[in-house]
N, C-alpha and C. Protein backbone atom coordinates (compact mmCIF):
# COMPACT_ATOMS: atom_id res chain seq x y z
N UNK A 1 0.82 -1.18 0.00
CA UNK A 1 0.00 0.00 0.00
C UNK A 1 0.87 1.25 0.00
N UNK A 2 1.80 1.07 0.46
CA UNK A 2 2.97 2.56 0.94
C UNK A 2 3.72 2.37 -0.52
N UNK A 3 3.69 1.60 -1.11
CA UNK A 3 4.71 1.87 -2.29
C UNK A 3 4.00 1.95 -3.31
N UNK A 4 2.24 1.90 -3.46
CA UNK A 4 1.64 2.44 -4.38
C UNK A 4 1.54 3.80 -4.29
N UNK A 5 1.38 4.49 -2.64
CA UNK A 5 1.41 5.82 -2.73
C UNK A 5 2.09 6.56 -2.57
N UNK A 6 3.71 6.10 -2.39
CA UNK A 6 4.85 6.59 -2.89
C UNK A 6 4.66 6.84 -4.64
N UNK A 7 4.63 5.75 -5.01
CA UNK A 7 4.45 6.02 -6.74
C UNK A 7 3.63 7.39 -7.01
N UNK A 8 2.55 6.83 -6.60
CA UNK A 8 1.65 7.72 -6.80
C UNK A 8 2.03 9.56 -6.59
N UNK A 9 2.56 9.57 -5.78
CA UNK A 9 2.97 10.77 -4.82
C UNK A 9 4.13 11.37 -5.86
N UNK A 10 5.03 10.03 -6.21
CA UNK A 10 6.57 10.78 -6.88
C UNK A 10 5.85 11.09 -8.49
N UNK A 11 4.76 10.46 -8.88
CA UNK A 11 4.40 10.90 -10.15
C UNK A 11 3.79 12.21 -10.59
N UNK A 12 2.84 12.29 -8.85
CA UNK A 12 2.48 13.59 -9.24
C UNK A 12 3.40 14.91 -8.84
N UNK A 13 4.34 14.38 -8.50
CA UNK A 13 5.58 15.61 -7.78
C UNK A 13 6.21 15.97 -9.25
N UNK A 14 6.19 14.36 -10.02
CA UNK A 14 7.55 15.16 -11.64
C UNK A 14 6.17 15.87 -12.94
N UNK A 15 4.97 15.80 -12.41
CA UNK A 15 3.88 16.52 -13.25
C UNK A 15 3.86 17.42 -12.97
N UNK A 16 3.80 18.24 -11.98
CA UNK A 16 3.89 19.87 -11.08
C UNK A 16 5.25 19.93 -11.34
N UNK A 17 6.20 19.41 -11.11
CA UNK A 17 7.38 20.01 -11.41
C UNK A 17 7.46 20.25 -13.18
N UNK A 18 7.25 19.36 -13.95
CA UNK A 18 7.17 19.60 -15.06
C UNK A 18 6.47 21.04 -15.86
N UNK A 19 5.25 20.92 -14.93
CA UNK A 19 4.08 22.16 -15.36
C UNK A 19 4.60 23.36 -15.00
N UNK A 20 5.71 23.52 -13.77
CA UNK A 20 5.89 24.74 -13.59
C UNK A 20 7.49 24.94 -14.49
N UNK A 21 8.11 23.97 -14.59
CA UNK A 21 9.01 24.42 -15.33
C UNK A 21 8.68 25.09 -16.87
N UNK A 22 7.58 24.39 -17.43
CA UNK A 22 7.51 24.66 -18.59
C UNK A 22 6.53 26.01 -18.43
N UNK A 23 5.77 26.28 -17.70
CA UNK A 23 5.18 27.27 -17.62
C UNK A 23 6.27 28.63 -17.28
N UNK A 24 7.56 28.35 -17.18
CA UNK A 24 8.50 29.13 -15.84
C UNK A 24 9.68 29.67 -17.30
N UNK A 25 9.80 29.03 -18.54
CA UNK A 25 10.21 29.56 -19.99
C UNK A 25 9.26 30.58 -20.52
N UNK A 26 10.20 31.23 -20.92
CA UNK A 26 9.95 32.79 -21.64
C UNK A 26 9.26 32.24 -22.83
N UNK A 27 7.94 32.75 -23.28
CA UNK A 27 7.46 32.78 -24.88
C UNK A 27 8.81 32.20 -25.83
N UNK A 28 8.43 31.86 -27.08
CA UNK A 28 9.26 32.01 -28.22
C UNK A 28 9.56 32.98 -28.85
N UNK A 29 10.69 33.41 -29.58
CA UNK A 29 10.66 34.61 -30.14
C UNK A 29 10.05 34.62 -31.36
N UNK A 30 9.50 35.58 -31.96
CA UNK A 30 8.52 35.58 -33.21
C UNK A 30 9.83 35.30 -34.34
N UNK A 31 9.50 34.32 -35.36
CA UNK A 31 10.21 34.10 -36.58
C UNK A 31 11.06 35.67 -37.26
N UNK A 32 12.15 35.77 -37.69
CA UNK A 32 12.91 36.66 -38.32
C UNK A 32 12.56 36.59 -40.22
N UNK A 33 11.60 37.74 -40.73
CA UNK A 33 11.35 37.68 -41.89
C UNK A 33 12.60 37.39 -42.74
N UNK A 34 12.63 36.53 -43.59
CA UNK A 34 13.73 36.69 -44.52
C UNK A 34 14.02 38.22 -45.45
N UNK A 35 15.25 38.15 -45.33
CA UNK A 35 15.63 39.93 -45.74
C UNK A 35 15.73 39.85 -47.10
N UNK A 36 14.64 40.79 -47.29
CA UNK A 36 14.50 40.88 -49.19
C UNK A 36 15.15 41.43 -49.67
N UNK A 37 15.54 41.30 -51.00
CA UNK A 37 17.02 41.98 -51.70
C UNK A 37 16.25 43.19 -52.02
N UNK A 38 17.34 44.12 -51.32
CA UNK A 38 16.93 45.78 -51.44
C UNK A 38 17.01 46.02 -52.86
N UNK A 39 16.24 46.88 -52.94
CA UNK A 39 16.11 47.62 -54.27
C UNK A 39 16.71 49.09 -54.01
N UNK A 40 17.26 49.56 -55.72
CA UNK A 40 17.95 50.72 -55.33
C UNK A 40 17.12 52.07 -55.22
N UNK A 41 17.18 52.77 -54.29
CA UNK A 41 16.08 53.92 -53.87
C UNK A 41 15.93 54.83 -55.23
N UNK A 42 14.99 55.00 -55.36
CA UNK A 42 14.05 55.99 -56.64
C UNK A 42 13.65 57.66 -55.33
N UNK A 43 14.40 58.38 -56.04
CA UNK A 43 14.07 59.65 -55.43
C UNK A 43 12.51 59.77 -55.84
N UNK A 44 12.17 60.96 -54.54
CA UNK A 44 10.41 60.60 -54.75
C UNK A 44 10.32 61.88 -55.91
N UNK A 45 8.78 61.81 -55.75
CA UNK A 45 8.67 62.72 -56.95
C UNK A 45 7.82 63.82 -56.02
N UNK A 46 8.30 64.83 -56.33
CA UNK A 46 8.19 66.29 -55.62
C UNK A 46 6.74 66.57 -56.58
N UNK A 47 5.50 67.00 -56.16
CA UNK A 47 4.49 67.82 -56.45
C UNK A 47 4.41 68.77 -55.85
N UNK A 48 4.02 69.88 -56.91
CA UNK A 48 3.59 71.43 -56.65
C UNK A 48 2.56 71.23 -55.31
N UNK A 49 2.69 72.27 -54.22
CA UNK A 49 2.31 72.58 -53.50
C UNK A 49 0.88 73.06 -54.06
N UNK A 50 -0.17 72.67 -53.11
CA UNK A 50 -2.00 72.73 -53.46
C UNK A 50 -1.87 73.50 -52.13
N UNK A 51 -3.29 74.19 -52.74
CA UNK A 51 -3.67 74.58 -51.72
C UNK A 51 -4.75 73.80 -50.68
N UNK A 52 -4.34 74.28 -49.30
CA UNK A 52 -4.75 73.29 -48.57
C UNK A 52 -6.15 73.55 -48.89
N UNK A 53 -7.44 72.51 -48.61
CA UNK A 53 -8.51 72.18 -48.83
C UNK A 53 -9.42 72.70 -47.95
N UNK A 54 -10.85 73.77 -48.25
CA UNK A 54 -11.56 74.30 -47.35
C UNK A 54 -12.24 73.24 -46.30
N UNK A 55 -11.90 73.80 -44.93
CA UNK A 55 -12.10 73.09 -43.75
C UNK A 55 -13.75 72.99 -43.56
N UNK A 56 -14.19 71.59 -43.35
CA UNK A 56 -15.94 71.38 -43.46
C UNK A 56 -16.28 71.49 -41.90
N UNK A 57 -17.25 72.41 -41.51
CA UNK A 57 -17.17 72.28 -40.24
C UNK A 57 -18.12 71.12 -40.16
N UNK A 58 -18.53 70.17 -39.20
CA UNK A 58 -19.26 69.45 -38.34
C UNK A 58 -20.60 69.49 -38.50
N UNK A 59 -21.48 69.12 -38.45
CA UNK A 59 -23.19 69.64 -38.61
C UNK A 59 -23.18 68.96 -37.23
N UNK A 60 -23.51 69.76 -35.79
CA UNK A 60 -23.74 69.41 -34.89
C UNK A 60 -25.08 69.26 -34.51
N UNK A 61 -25.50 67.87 -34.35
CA UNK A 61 -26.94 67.58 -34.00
C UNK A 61 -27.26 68.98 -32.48
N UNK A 62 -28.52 69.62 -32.99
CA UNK A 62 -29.19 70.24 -32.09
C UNK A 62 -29.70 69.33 -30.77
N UNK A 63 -29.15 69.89 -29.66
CA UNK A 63 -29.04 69.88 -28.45
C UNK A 63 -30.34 70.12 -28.38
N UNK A 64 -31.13 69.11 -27.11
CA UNK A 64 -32.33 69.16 -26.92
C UNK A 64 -32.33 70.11 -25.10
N UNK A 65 -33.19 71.19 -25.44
CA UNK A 65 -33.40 71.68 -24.50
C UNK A 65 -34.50 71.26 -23.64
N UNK A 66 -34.44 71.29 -22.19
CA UNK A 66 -35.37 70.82 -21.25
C UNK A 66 -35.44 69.75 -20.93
N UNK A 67 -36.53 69.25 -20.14
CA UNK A 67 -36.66 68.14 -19.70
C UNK A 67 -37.47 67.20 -21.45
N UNK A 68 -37.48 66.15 -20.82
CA UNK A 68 -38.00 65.22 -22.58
C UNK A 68 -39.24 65.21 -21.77
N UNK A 69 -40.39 64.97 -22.56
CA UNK A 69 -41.79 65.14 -22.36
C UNK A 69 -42.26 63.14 -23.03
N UNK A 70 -42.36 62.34 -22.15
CA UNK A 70 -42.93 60.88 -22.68
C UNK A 70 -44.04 61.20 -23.23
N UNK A 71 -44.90 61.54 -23.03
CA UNK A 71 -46.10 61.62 -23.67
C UNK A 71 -45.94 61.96 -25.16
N UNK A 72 -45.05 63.31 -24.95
CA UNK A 72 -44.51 63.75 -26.43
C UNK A 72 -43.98 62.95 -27.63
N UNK A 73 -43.14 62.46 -26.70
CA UNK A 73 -42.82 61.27 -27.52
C UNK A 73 -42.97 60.07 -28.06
N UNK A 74 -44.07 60.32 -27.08
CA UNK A 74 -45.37 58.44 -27.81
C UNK A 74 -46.01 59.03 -28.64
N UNK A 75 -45.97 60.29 -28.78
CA UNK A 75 -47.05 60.91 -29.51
C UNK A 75 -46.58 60.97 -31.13
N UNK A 76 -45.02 61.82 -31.26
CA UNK A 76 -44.72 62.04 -32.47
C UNK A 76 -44.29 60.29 -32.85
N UNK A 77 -43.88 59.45 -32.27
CA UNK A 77 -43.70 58.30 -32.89
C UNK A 77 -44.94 57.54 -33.07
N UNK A 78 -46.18 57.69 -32.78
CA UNK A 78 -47.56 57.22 -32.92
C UNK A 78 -47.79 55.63 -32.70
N UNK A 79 -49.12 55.52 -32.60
CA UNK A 79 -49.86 54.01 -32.46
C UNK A 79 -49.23 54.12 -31.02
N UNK A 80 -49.45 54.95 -29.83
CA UNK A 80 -49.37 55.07 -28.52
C UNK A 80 -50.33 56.28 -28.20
N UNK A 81 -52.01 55.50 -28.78
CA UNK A 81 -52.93 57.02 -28.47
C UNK A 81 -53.57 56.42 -27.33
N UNK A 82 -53.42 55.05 -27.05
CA UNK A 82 -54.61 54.36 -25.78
C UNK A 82 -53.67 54.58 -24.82
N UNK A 83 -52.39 53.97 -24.57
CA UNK A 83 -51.24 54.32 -23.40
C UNK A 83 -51.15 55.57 -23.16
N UNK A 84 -51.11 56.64 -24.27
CA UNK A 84 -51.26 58.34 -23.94
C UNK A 84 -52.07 58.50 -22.96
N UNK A 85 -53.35 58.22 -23.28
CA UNK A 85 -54.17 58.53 -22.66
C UNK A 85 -54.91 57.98 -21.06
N UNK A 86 -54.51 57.03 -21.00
CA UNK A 86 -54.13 55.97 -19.85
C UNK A 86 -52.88 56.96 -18.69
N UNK A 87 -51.77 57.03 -19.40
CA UNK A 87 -50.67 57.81 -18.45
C UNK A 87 -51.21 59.05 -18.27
N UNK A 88 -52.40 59.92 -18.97
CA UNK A 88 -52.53 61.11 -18.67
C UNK A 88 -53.99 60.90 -17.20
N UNK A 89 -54.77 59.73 -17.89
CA UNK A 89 -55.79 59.58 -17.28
C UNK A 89 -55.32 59.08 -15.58
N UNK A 90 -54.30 58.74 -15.33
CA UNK A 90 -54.11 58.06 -13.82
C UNK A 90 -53.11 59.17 -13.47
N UNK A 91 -52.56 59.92 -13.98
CA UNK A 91 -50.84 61.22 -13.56
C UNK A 91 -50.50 60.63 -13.28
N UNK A 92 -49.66 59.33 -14.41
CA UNK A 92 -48.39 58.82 -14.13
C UNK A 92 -47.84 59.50 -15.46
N UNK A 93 -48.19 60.24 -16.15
CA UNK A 93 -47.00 61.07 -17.17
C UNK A 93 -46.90 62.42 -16.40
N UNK A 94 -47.91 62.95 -15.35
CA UNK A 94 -47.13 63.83 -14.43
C UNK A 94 -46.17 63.57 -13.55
N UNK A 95 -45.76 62.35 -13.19
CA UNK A 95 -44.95 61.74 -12.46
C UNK A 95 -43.93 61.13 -12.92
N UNK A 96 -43.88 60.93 -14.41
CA UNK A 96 -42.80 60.44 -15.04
C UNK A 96 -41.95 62.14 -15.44
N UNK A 97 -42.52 62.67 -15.74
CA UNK A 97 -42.08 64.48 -16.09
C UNK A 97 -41.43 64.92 -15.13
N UNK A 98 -41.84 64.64 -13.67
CA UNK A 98 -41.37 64.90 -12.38
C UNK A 98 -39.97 64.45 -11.87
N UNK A 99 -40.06 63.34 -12.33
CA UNK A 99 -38.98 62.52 -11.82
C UNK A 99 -37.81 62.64 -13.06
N UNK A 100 -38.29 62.64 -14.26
CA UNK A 100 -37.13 63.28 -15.03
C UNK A 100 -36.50 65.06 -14.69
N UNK A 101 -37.58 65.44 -14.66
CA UNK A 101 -37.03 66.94 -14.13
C UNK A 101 -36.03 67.13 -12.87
N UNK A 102 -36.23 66.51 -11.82
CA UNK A 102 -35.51 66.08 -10.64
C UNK A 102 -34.74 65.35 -10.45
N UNK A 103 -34.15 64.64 -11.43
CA UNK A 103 -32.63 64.06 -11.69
C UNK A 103 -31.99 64.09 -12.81
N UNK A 104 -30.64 63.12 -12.87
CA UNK A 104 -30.35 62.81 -13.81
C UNK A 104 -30.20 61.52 -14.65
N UNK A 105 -30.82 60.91 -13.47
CA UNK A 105 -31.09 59.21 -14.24
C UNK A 105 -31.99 59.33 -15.21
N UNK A 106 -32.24 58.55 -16.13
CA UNK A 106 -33.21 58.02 -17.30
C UNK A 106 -33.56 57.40 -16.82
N UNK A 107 -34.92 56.56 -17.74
CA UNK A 107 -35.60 55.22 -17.32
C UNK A 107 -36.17 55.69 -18.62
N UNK A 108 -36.37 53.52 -18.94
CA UNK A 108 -36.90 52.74 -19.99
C UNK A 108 -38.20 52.57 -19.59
N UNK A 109 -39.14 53.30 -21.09
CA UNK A 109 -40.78 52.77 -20.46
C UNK A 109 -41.04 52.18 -22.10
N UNK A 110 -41.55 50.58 -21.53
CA UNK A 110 -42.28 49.67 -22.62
C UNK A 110 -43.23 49.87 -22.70
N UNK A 111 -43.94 50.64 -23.80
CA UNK A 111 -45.33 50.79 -24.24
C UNK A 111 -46.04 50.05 -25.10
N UNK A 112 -47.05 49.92 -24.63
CA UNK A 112 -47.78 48.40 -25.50
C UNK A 112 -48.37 49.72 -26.19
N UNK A 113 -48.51 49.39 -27.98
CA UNK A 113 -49.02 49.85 -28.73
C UNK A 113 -50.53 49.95 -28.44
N UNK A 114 -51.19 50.59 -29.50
CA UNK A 114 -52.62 50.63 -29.76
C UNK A 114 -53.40 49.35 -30.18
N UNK A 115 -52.62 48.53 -30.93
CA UNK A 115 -53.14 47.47 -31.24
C UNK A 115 -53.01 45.79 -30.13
N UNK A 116 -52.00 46.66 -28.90
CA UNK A 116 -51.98 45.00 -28.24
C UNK A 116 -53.20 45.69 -27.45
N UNK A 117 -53.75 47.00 -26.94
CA UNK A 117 -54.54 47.35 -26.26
C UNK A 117 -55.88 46.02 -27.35
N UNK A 118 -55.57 46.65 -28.20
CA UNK A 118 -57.07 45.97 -28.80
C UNK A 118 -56.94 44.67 -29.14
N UNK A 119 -56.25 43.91 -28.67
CA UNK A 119 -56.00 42.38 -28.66
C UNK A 119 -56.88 42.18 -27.19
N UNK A 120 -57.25 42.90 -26.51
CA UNK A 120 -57.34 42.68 -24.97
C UNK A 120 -58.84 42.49 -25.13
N UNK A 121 -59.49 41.36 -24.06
CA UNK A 121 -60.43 41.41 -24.23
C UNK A 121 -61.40 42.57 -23.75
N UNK A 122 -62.72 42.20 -24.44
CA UNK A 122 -63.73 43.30 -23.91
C UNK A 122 -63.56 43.70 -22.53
N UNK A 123 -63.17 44.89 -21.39
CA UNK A 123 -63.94 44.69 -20.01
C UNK A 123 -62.35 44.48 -19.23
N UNK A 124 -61.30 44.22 -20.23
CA UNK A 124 -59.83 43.73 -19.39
C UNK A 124 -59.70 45.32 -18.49
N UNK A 125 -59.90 46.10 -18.75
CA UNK A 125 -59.12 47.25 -18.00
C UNK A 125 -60.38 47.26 -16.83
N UNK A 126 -61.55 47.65 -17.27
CA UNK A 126 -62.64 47.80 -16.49
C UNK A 126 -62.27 46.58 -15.25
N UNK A 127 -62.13 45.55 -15.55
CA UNK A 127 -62.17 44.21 -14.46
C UNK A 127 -60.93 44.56 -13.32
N UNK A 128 -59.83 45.84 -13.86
CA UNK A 128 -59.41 45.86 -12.53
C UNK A 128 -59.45 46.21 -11.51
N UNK A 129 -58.46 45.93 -10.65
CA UNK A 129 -59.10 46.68 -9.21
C UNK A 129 -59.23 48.04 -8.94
N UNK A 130 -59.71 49.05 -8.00
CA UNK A 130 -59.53 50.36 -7.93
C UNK A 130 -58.06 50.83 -8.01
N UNK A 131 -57.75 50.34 -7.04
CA UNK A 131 -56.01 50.86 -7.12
C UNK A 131 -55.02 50.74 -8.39
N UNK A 132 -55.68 49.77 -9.19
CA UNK A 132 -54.82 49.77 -10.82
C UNK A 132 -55.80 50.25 -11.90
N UNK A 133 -57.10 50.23 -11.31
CA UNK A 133 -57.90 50.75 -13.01
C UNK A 133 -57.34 52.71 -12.46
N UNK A 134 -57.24 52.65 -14.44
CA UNK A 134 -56.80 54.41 -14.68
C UNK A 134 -58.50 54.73 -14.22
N UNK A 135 -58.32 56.32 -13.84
CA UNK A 135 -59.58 56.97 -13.79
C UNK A 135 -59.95 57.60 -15.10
């Protein structure tokens, strides 16, 4: 039993020793291109001086002033006239306006179009409770 785990023991001592030696050599050095037979230098060819080229300024996208308005923006991108009216009907687009005005974090709002509204059955909004149906 002692001289299987001697074996055992001295085999895994020359594997770690092995791993760190070889890990413990420097990279290879990258191959040396073979040196191409020089060619004899050709003086360059001098062109007349141009005039330098009129400088284009930038078209800098206009800077949006104020706070961003969500509503506004469901609005000009459209098929967000039932959610419009939903965020206006409960003042959660007064509260989204609010909370953008008063920091500087953003936030992501997923708006279900006009048409998943009308996937919904008859009575879905009506059936909720007071505290979630919009007024």
């Amino acid at each position: 039993m002692t001289k299987r785990t001697l074996f055992s023991l001295s085999i895994l001592l020359i594997f770690l020793f092995h791993c760190i030696t070889t890990l413990g050599q420097p990279a290879a050095a990258p191959a040396q291109p073979a040196n191409a037979p020089v060619q004899p230098a050709t003086p360059p060819v001098v062109q007349p001086a141009k005039a330098p080229a009129p400088v284009q300024s930038a078209k800098v996208p206009p800077t949006q002033k104020g706070v961003p308005d969500v509503t506004k923006i469901l609005g000009k991108a459209g098929g967000f006239s039932v959610f419009i009216r939903l965020l206006k009907s409960t003042g959660v687009s007064d509260q989204l306006y609010g909370q953008l005005n008063n920091s500087n974090n953003g936030f992501t709002v997923f708006a279900p179009t006009d048409a998943a509204f009308s996937n919904l059955k008859a009575g879905t909004i009506n059936s909720l409770s007071t505290y979630k149906r919009p007024n």
